[in-house]
Protein backbone atom coordinates (compact mmCIF):
# COMPACT_ATOMS: atom_id res chain seq x y z
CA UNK A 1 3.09 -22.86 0.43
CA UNK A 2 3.73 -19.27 1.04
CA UNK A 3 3.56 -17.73 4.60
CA UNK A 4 2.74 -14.62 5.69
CA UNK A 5 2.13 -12.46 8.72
CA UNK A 6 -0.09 -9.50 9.69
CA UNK A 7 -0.74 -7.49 12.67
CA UNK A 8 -3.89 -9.42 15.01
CA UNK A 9 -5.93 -6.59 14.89
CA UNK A 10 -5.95 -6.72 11.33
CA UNK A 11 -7.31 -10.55 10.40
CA UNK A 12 -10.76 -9.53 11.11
CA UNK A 13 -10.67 -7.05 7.88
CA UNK A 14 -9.11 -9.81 5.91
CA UNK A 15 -11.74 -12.36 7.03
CA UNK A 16 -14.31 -10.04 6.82
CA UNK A 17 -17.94 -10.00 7.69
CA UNK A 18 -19.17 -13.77 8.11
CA UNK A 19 -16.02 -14.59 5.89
CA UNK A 20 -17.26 -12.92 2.92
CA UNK A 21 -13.69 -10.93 1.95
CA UNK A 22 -11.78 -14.33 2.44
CA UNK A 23 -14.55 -16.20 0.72
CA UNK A 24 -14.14 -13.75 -2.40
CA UNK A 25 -10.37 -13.58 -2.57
CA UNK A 26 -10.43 -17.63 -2.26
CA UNK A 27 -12.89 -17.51 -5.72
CA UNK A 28 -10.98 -14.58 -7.53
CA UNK A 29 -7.51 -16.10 -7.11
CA UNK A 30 -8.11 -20.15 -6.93
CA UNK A 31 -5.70 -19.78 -3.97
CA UNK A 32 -6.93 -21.67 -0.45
CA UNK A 33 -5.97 -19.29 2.27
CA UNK A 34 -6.00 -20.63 6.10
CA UNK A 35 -5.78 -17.93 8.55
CA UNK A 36 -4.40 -18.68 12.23
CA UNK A 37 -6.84 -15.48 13.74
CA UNK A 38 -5.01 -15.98 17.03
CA UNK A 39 -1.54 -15.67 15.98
CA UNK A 40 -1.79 -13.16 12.81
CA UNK A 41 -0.36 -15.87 10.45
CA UNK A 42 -1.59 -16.63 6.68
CA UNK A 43 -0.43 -19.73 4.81
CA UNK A 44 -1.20 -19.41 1.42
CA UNK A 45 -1.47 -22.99 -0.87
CA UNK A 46 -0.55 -21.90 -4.44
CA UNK A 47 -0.08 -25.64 -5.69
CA UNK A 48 -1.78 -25.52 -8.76
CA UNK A 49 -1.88 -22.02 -9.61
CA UNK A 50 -2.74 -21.15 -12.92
CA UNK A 51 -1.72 -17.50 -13.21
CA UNK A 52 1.84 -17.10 -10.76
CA UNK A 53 1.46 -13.50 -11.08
CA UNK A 54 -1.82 -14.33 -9.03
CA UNK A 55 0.03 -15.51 -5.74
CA UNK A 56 2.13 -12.31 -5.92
CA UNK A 57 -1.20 -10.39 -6.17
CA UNK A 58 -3.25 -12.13 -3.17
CA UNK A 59 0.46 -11.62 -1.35
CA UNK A 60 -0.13 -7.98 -1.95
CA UNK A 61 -3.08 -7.66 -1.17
CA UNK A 62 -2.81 -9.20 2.44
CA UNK A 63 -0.13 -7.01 3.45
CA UNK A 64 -2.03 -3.82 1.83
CA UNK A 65 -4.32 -5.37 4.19
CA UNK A 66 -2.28 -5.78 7.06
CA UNK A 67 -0.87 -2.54 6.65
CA UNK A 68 -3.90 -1.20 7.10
CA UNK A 69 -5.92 -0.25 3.77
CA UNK A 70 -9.82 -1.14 3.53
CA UNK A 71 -10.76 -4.24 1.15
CA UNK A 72 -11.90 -1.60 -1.32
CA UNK A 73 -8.52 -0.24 -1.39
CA UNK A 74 -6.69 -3.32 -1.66
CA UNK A 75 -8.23 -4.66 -4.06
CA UNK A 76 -6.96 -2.46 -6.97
CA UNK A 77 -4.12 -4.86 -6.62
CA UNK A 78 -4.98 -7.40 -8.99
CA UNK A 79 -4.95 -4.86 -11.69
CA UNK A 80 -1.79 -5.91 -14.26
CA UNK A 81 -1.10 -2.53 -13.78
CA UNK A 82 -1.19 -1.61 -10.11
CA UNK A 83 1.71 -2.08 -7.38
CA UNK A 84 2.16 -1.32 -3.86
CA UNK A 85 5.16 -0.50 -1.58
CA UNK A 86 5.83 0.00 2.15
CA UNK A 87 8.15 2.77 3.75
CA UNK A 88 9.73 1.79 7.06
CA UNK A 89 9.72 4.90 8.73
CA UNK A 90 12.75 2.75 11.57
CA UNK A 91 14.43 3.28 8.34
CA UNK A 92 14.63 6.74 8.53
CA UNK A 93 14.77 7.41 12.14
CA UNK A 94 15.49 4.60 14.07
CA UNK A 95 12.75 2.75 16.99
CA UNK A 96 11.57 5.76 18.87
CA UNK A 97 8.35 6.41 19.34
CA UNK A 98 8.25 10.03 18.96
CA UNK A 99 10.31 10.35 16.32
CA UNK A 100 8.61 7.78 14.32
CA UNK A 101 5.11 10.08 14.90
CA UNK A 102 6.83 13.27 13.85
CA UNK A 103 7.30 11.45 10.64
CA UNK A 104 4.07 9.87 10.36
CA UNK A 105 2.85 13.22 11.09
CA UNK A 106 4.74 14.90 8.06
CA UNK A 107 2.63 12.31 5.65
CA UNK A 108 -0.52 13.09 6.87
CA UNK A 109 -0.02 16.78 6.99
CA UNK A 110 -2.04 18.96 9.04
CA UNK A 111 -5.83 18.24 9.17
CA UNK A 112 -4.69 14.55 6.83
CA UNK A 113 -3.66 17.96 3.65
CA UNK A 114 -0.74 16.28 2.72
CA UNK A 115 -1.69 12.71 2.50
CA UNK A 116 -4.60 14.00 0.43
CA UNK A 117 -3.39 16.10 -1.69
CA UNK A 118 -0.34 13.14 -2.83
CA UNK A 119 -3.24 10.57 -3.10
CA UNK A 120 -5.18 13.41 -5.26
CA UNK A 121 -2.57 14.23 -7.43
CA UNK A 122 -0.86 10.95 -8.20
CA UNK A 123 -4.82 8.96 -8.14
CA UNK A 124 -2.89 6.83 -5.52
CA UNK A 125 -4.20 5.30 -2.16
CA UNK A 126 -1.70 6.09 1.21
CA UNK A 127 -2.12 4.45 4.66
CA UNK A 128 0.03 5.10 7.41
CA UNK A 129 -0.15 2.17 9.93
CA UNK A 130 2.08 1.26 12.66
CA UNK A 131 5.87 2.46 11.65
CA UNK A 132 4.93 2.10 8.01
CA UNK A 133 3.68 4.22 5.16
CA UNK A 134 2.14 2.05 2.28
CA UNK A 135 1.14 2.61 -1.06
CA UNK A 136 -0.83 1.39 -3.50
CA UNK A 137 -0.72 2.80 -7.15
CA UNK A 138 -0.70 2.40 -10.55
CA UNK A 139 3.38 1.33 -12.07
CA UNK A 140 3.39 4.67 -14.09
CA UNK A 141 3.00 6.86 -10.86
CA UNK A 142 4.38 4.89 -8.32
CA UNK A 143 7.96 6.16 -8.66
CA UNK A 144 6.66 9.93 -8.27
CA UNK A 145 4.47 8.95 -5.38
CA UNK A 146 7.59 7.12 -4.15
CA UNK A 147 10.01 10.02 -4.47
CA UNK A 148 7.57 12.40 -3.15
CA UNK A 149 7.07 10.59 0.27
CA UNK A 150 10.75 9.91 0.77
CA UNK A 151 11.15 13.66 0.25
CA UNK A 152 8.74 14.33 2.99
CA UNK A 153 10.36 11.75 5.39
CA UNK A 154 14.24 13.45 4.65
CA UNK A 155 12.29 16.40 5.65
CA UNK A 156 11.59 18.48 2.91
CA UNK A 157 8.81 21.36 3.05
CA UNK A 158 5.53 19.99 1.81
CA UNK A 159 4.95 22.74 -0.72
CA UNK A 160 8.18 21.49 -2.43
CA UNK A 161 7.09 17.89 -2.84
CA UNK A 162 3.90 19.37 -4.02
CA UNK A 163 5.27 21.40 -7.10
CA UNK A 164 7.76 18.27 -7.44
CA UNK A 165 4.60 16.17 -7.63
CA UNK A 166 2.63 18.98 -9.95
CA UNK A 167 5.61 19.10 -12.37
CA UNK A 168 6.41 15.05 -12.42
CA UNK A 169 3.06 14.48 -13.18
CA UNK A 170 2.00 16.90 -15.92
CA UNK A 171 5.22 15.22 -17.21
CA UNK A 172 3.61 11.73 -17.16
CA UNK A 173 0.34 13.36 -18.91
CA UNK A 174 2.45 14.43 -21.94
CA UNK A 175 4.48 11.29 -22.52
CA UNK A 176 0.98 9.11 -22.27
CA UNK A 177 -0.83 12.02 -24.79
CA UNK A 178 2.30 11.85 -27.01
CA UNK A 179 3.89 8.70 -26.74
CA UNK A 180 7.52 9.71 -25.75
């Protein structure tokens, strides 16, 4: 059994309409999942799991979920190839408030540019939610996407993390069209 917990206002997303999204993860995964809707828990049963890379999929999924990405979103994340990490902005600047929207602020960018233009140019998927930026992205981009973000939380001026960005990834494009 595997346990896991997710802000209240978020179960009804992972239930979904009449139970449909539950429903569908349930058949995708051969996992039973039992939701507590009043406390925010999940208790996953992985007993006889066939595929154990499955239980660490549906696990990432339900905290995509819970930090706040659609179904749609999520649910790159039983591709082999996709993977999804969370920034704690108390990490970077401790409980308050206001400095954790400043920083949450930074991500976005004015008018949501900067959060865009990362999920444009890395084909990645950002949600800010709570004190925590999340990602969700392929293995080959993630550690750009990563580096970029944690440049913007130490700080750094967004057209710097863009040309960092712009450069890593026409990088990545020539060691996937020429194999080194």
């Amino acid at each position: 059994m595997k346990y896991l917990k997710i802000p209240i206002e978020r179960i009804g997303v992972l239930i979904g309409h009449k139970g449909e999204t539950k429903q569908a993860l349930e058949e995708k995964t051969g996992i039973k999942i039992n939701i507590d809707s009043k406390l925010g828990e999940i208790t996953i049963e992985d007993n006889d799991t066939k595929d154990p890379l499955m239980l660490i999929k549906l696990e990432n999924f339900i905290n995509a979920i819970g930090r706040g990405f659609s179904p749609q979103n999520a649910i790159q994340l039983f591709d082999d190839n996709a993977d999804f990490f969370i920034f704690n902005l108390q990490d970077y600047v401790g409980k308050k408030d206001a400095h954790i929207r400043r920083l949450k602020s930074r991500v976005i960018g004015k008018e949501g540019k900067t959060r865009k233009v990362l999920e444009e140019l890395t084909d990645s998927k950002i949600s800010i939610y709570g004190h925590t930026v999340s990602i969700i992205s392929d293995v080959v981009r993630m550690n750009v996407l990563k580096k970029s973000i944690d440049m913007i939380l130490q700080g750094s001026k967004q057209a710097t993390v863009y040309h960092f960005v712009e450069v890593q990834m026409k990088e990545l494009r020539r060691e996937e069209r020429y194999g080194f």
